[in-house]
Protein backbone atom coordinates (compact mmCIF):
# COMPACT_ATOMS: atom_id res chain seq x y z
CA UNK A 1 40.10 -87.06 -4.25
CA UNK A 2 37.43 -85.68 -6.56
CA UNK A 3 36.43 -81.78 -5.23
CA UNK A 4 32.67 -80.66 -6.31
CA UNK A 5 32.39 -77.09 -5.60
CA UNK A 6 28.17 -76.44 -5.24
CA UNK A 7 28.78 -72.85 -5.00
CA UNK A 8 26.76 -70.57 -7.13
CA UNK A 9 28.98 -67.89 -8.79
CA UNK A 10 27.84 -64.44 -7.73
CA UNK A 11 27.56 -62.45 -11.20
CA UNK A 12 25.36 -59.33 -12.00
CA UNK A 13 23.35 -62.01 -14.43
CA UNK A 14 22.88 -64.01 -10.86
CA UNK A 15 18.64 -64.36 -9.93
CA UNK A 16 18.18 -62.98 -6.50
CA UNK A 17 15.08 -63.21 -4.15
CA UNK A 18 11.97 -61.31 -5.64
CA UNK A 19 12.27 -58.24 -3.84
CA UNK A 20 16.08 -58.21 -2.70
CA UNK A 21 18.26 -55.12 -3.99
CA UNK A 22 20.21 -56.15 -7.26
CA UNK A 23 23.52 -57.32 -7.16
CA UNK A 24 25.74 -54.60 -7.69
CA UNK A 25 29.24 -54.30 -8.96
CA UNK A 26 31.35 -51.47 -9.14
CA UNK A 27 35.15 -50.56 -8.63
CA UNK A 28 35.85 -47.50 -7.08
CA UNK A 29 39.73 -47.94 -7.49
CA UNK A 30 41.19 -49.42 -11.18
CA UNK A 31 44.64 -50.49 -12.38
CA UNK A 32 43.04 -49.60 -15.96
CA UNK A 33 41.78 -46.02 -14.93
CA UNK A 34 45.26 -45.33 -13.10
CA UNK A 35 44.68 -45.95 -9.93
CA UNK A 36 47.57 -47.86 -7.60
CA UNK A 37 45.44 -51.10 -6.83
CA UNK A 38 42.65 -52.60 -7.97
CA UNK A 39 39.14 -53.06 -5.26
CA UNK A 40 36.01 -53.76 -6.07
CA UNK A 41 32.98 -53.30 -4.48
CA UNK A 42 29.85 -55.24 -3.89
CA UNK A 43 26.65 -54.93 -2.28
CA UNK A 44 24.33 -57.72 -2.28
CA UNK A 45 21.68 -59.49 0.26
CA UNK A 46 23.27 -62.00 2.86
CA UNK A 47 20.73 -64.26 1.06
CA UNK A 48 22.35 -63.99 -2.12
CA UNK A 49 23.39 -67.21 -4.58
CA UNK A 50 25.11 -70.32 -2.07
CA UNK A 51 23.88 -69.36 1.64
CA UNK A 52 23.01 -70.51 4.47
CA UNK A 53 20.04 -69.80 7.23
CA UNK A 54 20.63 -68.37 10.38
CA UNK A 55 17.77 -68.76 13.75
CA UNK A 56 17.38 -65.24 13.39
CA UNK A 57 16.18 -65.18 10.06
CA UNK A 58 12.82 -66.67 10.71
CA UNK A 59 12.87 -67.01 14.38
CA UNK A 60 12.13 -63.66 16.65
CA UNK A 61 15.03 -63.37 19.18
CA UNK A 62 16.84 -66.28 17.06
CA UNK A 63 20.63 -66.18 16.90
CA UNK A 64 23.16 -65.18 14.81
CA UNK A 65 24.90 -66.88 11.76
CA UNK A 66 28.16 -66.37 14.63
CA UNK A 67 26.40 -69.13 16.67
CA UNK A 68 26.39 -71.92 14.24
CA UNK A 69 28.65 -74.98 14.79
CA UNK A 70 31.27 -75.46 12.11
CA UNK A 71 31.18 -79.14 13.22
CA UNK A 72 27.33 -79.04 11.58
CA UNK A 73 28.60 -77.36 8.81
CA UNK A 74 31.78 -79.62 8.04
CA UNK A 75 31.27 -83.59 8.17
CA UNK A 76 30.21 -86.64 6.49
CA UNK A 77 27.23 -85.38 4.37
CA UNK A 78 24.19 -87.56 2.20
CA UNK A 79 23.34 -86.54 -1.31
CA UNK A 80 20.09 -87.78 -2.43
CA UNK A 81 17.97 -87.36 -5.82
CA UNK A 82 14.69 -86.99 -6.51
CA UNK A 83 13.67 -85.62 -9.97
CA UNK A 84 10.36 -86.13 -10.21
CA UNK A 85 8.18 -84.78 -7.02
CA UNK A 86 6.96 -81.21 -7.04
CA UNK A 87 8.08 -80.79 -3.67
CA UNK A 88 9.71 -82.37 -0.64
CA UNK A 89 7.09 -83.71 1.54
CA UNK A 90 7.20 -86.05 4.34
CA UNK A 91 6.28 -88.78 1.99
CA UNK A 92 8.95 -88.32 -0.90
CA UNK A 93 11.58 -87.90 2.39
CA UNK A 94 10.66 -91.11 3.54
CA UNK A 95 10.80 -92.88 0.44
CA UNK A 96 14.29 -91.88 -0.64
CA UNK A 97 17.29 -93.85 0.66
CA UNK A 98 17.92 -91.97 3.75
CA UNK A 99 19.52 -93.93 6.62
CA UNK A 100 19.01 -93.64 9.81
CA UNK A 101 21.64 -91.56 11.47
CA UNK A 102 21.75 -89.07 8.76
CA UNK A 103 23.01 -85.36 10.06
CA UNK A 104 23.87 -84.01 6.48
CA UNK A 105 21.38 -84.27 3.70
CA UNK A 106 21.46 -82.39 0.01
CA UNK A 107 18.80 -82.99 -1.72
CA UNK A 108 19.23 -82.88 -5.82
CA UNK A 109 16.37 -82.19 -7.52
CA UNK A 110 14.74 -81.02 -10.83
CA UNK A 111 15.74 -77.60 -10.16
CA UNK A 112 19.13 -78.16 -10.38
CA UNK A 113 19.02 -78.86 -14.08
CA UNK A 114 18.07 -74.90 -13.90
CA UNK A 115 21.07 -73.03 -12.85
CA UNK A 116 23.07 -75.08 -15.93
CA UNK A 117 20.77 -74.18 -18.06
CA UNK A 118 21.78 -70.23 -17.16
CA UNK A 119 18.03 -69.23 -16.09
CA UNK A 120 18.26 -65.21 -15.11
CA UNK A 121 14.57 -65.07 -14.23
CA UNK A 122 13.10 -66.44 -10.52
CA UNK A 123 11.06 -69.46 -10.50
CA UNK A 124 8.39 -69.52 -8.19
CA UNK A 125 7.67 -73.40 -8.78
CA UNK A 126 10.71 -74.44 -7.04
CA UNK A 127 11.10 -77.69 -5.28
CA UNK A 128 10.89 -77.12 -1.48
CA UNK A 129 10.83 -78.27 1.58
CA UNK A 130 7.37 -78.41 3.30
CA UNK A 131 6.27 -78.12 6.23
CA UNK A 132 5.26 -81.78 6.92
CA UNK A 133 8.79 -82.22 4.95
CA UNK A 134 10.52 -80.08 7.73
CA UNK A 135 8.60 -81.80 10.36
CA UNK A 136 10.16 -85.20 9.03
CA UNK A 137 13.48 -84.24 8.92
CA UNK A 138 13.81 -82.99 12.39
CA UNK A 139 11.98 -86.84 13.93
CA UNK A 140 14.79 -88.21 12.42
CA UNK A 141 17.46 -86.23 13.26
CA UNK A 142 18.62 -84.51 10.31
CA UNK A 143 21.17 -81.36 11.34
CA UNK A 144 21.99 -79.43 7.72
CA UNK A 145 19.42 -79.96 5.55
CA UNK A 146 21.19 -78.22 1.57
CA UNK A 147 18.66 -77.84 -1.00
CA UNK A 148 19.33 -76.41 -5.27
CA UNK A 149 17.15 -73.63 -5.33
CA UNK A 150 17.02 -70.04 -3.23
CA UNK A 151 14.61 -71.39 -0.74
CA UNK A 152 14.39 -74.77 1.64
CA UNK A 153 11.01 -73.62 1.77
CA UNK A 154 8.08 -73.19 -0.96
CA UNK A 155 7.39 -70.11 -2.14
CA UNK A 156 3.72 -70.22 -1.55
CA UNK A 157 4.80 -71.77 1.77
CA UNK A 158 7.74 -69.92 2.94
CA UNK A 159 6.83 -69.29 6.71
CA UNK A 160 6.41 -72.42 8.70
CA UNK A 161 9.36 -74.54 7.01
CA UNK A 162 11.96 -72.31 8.10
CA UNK A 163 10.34 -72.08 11.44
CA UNK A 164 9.92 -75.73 12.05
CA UNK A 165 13.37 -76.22 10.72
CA UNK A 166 15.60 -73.32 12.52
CA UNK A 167 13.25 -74.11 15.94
CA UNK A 168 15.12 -77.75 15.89
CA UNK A 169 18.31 -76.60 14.97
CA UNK A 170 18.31 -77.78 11.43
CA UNK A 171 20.58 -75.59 9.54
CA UNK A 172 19.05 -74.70 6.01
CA UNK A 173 21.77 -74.34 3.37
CA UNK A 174 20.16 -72.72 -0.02
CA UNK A 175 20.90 -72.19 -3.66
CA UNK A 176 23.30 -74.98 -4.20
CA UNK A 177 24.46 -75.94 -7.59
CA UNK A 178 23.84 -80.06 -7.49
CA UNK A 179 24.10 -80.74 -11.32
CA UNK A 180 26.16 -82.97 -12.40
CA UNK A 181 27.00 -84.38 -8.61
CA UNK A 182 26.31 -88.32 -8.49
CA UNK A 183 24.36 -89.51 -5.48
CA UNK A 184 25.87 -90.82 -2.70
CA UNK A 185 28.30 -90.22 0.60
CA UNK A 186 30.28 -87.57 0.69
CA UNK A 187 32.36 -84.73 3.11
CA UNK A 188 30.85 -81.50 3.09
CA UNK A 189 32.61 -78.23 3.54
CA UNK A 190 30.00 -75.26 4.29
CA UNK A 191 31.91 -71.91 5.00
CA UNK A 192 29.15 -68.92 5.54
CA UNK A 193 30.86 -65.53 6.11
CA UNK A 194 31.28 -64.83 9.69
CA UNK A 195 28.98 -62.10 9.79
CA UNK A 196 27.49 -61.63 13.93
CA UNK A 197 24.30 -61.05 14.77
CA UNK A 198 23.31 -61.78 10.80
CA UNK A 199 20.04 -63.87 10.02
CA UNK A 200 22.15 -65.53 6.73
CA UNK A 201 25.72 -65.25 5.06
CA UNK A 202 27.03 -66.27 1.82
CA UNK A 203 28.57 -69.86 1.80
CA UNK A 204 31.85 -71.51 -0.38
CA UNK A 205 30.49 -75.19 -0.13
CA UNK A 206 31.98 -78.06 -1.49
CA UNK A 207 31.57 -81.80 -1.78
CA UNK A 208 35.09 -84.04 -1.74
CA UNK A 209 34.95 -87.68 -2.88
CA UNK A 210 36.58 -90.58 -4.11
């Protein structure tokens, strides 16, 4: 069984949301500076590298990252590619081979080439989701929708994607690392933290193939 971990590693170099605190590092107990045990502590955004979205994140009243079904989050999952568009639209969705039936769907696309290339700085031309896109996915039944950059959503258009998609239950998964992942069927494994009442958590997410 081949295992593709999609996880972004969380590092101090690691671009975060324009506006988000830093990711910061420190160890308040050290082996090296004689202390008994080694911790270290971290303090980042729950939107930070891999993540997922929860309701409440976009969607007033909208539940917590508690309430989301691990059977959404662990399944049989679609990976798709699609290098070339500027952003996922109703039309590119339609065109790529999506069958019908399809609850799990990662979307590889030209910003994936982007984290291997070891890009510290945000990129606001991201691929996205929009909100025709979002609008699409939900018709035909699409449950975890996993795109490679920080947002499902444009940046310019960040608002009603993640409405459209969180109002029909889609579950966005952001920021994973789809480079060098062949299209095609696949199990997913999408771990958030269990963090209640929190509009996004962290994820471990892998892929596991033939």
């Amino acid at each position: 069984m081949k295992i593709y971990d999609l996880t972004l590693p969380i590092t101090p170099d690691l671009i975060v949301w324009p506006g988000d605190p830093p990711l910061q590092f420190s160890r308040p107990y050290d082996l090296e500076q004689g202390d008994i045990c080694t911790v270290t502590r971290l303090n980042l955004s729950v939107h930070t590298g891999t993540h997922l979205d929860a309701p409440a994140h976009f969607l007033r009243g909208g539940a917590g990252v508690e309430t989301l079904a691990l059977s959404t989050l662990i399944g049989p999952a679609l990976l798709v590619e699609e290098l070339n568009a500027p952003a996922l639209t109703a039309d590119v969705l339609a065109a790529l081979p999506i069958p019908p039936g399809t609850e799990r769907l990662l979307v590889k696309s030209k910003n994936a080439a982007r984290w291997t290339a070891g890009e510290t700085t945000f990129y606001e031309e991201y691929v996205a989701v929009t909100a025709d896109g979002a609008r699409w996915l939900a018709a035909h039944g699409v449950k975890l929708i996993g795109v490679d950059y920080l947002s499902v959503a444009p940046f310019a258009e960040l608002v009603a994607p993640h409405e459209i998609l969180l109002a029909a239950g889609i579950i966005p998964v952001e920021g994973l690392k789809l480079d060098g992942v062949p299209p095609g069927r696949y199990q997913l494994i999408c771990l958030p933290l269990l963090i209640p009442g929190s509009d996004g958590a962290p994820c471990r997410t892998v892929l596991l193939g033939e």
